[in-house]
Protein backbone atom coordinates (compact mmCIF):
# COMPACT_ATOMS: atom_id res chain seq x y z
CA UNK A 1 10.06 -104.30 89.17
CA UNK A 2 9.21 -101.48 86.42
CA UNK A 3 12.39 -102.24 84.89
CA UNK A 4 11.18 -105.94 84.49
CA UNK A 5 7.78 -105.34 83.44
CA UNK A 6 8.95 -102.64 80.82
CA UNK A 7 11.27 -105.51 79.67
CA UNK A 8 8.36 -107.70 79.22
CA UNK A 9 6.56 -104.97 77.09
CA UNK A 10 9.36 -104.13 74.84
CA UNK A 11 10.17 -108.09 74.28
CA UNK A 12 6.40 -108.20 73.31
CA UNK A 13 5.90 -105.22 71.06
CA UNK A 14 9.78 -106.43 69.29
CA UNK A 15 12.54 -103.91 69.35
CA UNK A 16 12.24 -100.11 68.71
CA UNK A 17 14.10 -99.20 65.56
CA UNK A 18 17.53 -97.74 66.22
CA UNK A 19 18.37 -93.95 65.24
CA UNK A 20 21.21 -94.22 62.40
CA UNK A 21 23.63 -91.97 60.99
CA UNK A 22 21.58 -91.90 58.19
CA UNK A 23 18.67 -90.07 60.46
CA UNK A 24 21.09 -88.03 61.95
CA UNK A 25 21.90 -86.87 58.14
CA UNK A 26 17.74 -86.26 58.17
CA UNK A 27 17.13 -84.40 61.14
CA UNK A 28 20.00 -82.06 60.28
CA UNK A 29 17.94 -80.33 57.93
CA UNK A 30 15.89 -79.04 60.24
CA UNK A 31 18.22 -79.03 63.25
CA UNK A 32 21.64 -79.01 62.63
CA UNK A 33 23.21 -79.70 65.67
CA UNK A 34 21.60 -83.31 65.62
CA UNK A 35 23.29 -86.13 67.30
CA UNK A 36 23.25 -89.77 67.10
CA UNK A 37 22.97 -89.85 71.32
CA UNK A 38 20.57 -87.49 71.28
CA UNK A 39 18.12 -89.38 69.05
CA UNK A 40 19.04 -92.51 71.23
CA UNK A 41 18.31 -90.76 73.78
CA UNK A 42 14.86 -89.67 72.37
CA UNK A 43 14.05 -93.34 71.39
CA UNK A 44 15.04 -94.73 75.16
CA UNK A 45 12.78 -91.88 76.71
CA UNK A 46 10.30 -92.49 74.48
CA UNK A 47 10.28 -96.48 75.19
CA UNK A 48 10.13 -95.70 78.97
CA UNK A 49 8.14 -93.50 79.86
CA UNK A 50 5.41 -93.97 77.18
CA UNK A 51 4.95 -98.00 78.24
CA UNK A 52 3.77 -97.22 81.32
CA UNK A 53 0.77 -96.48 80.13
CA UNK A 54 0.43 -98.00 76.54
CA UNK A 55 2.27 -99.86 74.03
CA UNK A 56 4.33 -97.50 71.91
CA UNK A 57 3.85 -96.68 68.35
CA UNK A 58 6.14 -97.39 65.63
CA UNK A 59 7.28 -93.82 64.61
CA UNK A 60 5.90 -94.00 61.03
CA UNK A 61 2.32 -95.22 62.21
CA UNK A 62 1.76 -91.82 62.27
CA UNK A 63 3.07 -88.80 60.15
CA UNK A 64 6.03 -87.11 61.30
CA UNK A 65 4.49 -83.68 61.16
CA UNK A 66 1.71 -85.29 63.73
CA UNK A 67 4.11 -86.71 65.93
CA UNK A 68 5.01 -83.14 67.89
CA UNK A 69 1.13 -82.60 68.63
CA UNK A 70 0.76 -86.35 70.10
CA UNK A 71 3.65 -86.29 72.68
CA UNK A 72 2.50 -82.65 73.93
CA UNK A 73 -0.82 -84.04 74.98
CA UNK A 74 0.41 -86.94 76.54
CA UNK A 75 3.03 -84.52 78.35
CA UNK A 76 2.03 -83.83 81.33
CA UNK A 77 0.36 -87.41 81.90
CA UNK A 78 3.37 -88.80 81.05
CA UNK A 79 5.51 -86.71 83.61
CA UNK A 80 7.85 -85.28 80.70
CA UNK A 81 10.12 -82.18 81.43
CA UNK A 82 11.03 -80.01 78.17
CA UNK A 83 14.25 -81.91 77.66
CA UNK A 84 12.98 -85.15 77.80
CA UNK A 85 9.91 -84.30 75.33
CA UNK A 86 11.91 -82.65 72.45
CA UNK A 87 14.47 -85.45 72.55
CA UNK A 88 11.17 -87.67 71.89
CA UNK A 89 9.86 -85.44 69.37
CA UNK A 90 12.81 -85.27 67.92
CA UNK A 91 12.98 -89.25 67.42
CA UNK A 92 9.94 -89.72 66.13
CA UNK A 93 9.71 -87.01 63.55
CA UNK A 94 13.48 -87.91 62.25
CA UNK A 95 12.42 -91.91 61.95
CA UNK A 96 8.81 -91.27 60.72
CA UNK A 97 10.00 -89.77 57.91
CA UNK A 98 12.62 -92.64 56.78
């Protein structure tokens, strides 16, 4: 059922732009070992566990330096482990600052 209702959400928001090689370029500045799974990763984390309780935000609605701030308060709320919130952090900050 989640799985169908999250579904819904995405259809009605439109798609969640997809990490490129070209971000994985980006991120590398600041952390080298970047991959292109990893920031997919980050983007399907971010799409799941943050529609549960509101419609996600386009990464550059907000600056990428705010982005790291943002997901730590919704954190805990959001049930996220350390993993799963710097692969999120790391997806936002890399595609707010195309």
């Amino acid at each position: 059922m989640r799985i169908v209702m999250l579904a819904a959400l995405v259809g009605c928001i439109g798609p969640m732009p997809r990490p490129t090689e070209a971000d994985v370029l980006r991120a590398a500045s600041r952390r080298p070992q970047t991959t292109l799974v990893e920031l997919e990763r980050g983007r399907s984390l971010y799409v799941e566990r943050c529609s549960g309780c509101h419609r996600p935000y386009e990464p550059d609605t907000f600056a990428a330096g705010s982005w790291p701030g943002r997901v730590g308060d919704m954190a805990k709320r959001a049930n996220l482990g350390t993993e799963s919130r710097k692969l999120i952090v790391l997806y936002l900050v890399t595609l707010a600052a195309r």
